[in-house]
Protein backbone atom coordinates (compact mmCIF):
# COMPACT_ATOMS: atom_id res chain seq x y z
CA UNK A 1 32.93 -31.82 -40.65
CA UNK A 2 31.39 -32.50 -37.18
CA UNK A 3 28.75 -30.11 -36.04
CA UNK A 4 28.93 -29.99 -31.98
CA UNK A 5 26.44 -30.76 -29.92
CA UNK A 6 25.26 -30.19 -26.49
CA UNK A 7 23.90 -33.66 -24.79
CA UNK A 8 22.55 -33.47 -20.74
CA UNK A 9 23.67 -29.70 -20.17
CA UNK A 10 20.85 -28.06 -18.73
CA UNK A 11 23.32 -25.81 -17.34
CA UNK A 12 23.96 -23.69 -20.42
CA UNK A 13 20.35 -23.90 -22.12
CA UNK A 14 20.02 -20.78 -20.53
CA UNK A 15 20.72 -17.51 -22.23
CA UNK A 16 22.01 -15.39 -19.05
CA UNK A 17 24.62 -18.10 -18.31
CA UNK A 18 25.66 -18.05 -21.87
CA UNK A 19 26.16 -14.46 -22.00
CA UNK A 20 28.29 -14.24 -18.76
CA UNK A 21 30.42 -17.21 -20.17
CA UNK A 22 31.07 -15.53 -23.02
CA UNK A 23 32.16 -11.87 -21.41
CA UNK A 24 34.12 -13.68 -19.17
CA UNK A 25 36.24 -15.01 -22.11
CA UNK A 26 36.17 -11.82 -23.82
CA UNK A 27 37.58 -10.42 -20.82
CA UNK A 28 40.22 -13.00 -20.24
CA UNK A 29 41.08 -12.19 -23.98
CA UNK A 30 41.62 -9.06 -23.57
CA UNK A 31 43.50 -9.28 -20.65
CA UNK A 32 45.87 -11.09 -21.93
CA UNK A 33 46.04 -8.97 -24.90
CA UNK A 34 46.84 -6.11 -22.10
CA UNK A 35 49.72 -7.99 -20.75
CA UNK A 36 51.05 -8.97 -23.72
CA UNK A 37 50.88 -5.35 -24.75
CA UNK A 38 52.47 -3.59 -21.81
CA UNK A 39 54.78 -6.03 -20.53
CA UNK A 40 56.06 -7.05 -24.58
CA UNK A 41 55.67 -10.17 -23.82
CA UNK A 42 55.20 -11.31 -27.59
CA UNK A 43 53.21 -14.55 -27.06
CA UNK A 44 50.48 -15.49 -29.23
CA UNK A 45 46.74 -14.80 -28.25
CA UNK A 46 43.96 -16.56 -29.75
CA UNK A 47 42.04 -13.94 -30.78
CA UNK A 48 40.54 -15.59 -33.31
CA UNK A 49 37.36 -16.75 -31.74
CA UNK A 50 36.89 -13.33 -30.05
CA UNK A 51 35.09 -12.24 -33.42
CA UNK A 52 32.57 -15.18 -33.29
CA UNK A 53 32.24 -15.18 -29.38
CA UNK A 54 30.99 -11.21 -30.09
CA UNK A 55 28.58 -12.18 -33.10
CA UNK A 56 26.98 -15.11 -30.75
CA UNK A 57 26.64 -12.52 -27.92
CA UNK A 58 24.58 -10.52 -30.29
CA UNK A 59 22.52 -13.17 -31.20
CA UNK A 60 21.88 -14.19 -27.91
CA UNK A 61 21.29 -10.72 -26.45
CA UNK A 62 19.00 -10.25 -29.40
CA UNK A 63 17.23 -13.79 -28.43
CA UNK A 64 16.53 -12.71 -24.98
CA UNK A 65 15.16 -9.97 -25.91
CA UNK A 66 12.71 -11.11 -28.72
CA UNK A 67 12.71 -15.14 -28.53
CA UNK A 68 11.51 -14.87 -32.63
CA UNK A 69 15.08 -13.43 -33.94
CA UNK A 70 16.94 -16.23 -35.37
CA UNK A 71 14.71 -18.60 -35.18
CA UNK A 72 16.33 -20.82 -37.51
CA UNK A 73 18.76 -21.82 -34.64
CA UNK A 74 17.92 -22.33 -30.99
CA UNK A 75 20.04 -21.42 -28.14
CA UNK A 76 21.26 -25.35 -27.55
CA UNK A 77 22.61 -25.26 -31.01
CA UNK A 78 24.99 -21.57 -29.82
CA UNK A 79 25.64 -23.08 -27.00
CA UNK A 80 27.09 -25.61 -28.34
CA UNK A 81 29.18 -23.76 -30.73
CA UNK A 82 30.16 -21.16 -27.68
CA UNK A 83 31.26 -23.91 -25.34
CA UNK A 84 33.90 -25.13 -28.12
CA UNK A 85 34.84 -21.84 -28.45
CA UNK A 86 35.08 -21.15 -24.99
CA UNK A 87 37.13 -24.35 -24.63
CA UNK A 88 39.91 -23.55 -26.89
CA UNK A 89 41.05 -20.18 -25.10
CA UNK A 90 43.79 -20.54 -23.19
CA UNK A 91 44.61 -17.30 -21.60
CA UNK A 92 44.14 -17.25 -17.91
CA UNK A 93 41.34 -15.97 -15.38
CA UNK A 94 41.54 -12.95 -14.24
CA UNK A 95 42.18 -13.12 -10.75
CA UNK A 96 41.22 -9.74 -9.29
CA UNK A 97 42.46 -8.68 -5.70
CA UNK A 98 40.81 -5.52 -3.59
CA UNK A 99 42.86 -4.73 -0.47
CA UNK A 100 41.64 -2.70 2.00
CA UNK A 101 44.17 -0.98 4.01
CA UNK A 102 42.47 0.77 7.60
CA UNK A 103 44.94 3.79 9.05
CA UNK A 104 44.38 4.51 12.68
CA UNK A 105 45.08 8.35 14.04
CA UNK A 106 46.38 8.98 17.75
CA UNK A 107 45.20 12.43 18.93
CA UNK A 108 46.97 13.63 22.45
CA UNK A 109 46.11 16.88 23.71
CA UNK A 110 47.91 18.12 27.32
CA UNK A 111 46.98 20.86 29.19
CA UNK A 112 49.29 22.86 31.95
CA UNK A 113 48.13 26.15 34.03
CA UNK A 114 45.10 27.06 36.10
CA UNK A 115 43.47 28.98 33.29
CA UNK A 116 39.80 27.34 32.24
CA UNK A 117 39.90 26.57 28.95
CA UNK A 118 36.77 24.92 26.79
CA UNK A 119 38.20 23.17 23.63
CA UNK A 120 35.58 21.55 21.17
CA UNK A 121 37.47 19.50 18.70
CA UNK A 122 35.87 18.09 15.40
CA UNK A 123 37.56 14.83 13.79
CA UNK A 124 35.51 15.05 10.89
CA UNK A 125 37.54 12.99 8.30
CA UNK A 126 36.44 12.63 4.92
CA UNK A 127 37.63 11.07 1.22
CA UNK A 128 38.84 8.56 -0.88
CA UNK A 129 40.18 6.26 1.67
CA UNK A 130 36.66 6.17 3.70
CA UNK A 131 35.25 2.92 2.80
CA UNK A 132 31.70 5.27 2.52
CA UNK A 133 29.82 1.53 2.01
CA UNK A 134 29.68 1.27 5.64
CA UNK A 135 28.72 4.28 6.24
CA UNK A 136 27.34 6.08 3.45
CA UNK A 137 26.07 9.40 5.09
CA UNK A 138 29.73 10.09 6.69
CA UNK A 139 30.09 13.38 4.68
């Protein structure tokens, strides 16, 4: 059998690119595994590769960490082996979509007679629907 190899891909030598390759996989697994689920969509997920993608995230985590552990194989030769991994999933990206919605308050106040009248008003507003990253000391 063939062993893969990596040739002129500086691009995943590195062990942080790796590791986000291979959680964004996971995750695309897993959503589809979701849909599938909820929806009963009965298709088939590879899931297969979802075991091996978790060992090699191990290893690699573990290789960042202390560059000694498994020294027997260097990080060109799991990259390799993730990329082919990686290339045979075929479930979809997740394609995640914040909205924000903004609701705008009129506030009319009328006033009939002669009487003198001092009103103080507070329009303190405060929640969940506060985007509180604009402002973070709003309540």
């Amino acid at each position: 059998m063939l062993t893969p190899r990596l040739t002129n891909a500086l691009y995943y030598t590195t062990i942080p690119v790796l590791l986000d390759d291979i959680d964004d996989t996971l995750a695309r697994i897993a959503n589809e595994l979701y849909y599938n689920v909820i929806y009963s969509l009965h298709r088939n997920v590879a899931c297969g590769p979802m075991d091996q993608l978790l060992h090699y995230r191990r290893i690699l985590w573990y290789k960042s960490c202390n560059s000694t552990y498994a020294a027997d194989f260097t990080v060109e030769q799991i990259a390799g082996r993730v990329i082919t991994l990686i290339a045979g999933i075929t479930a979809a990206p997740i394609n995640i979509i914040t909205t924000t919605t903004t609701t705008t308050i009129g506030l009319q106040c009328a006033f009939a007679g002669t009487a003198s009248v001092d009103w103080s008003i507070d329009c303190s507003l405060c929640g969940t629907a506060i985007n509180l990253s604009e402002n973070p000391n709003y309540c």
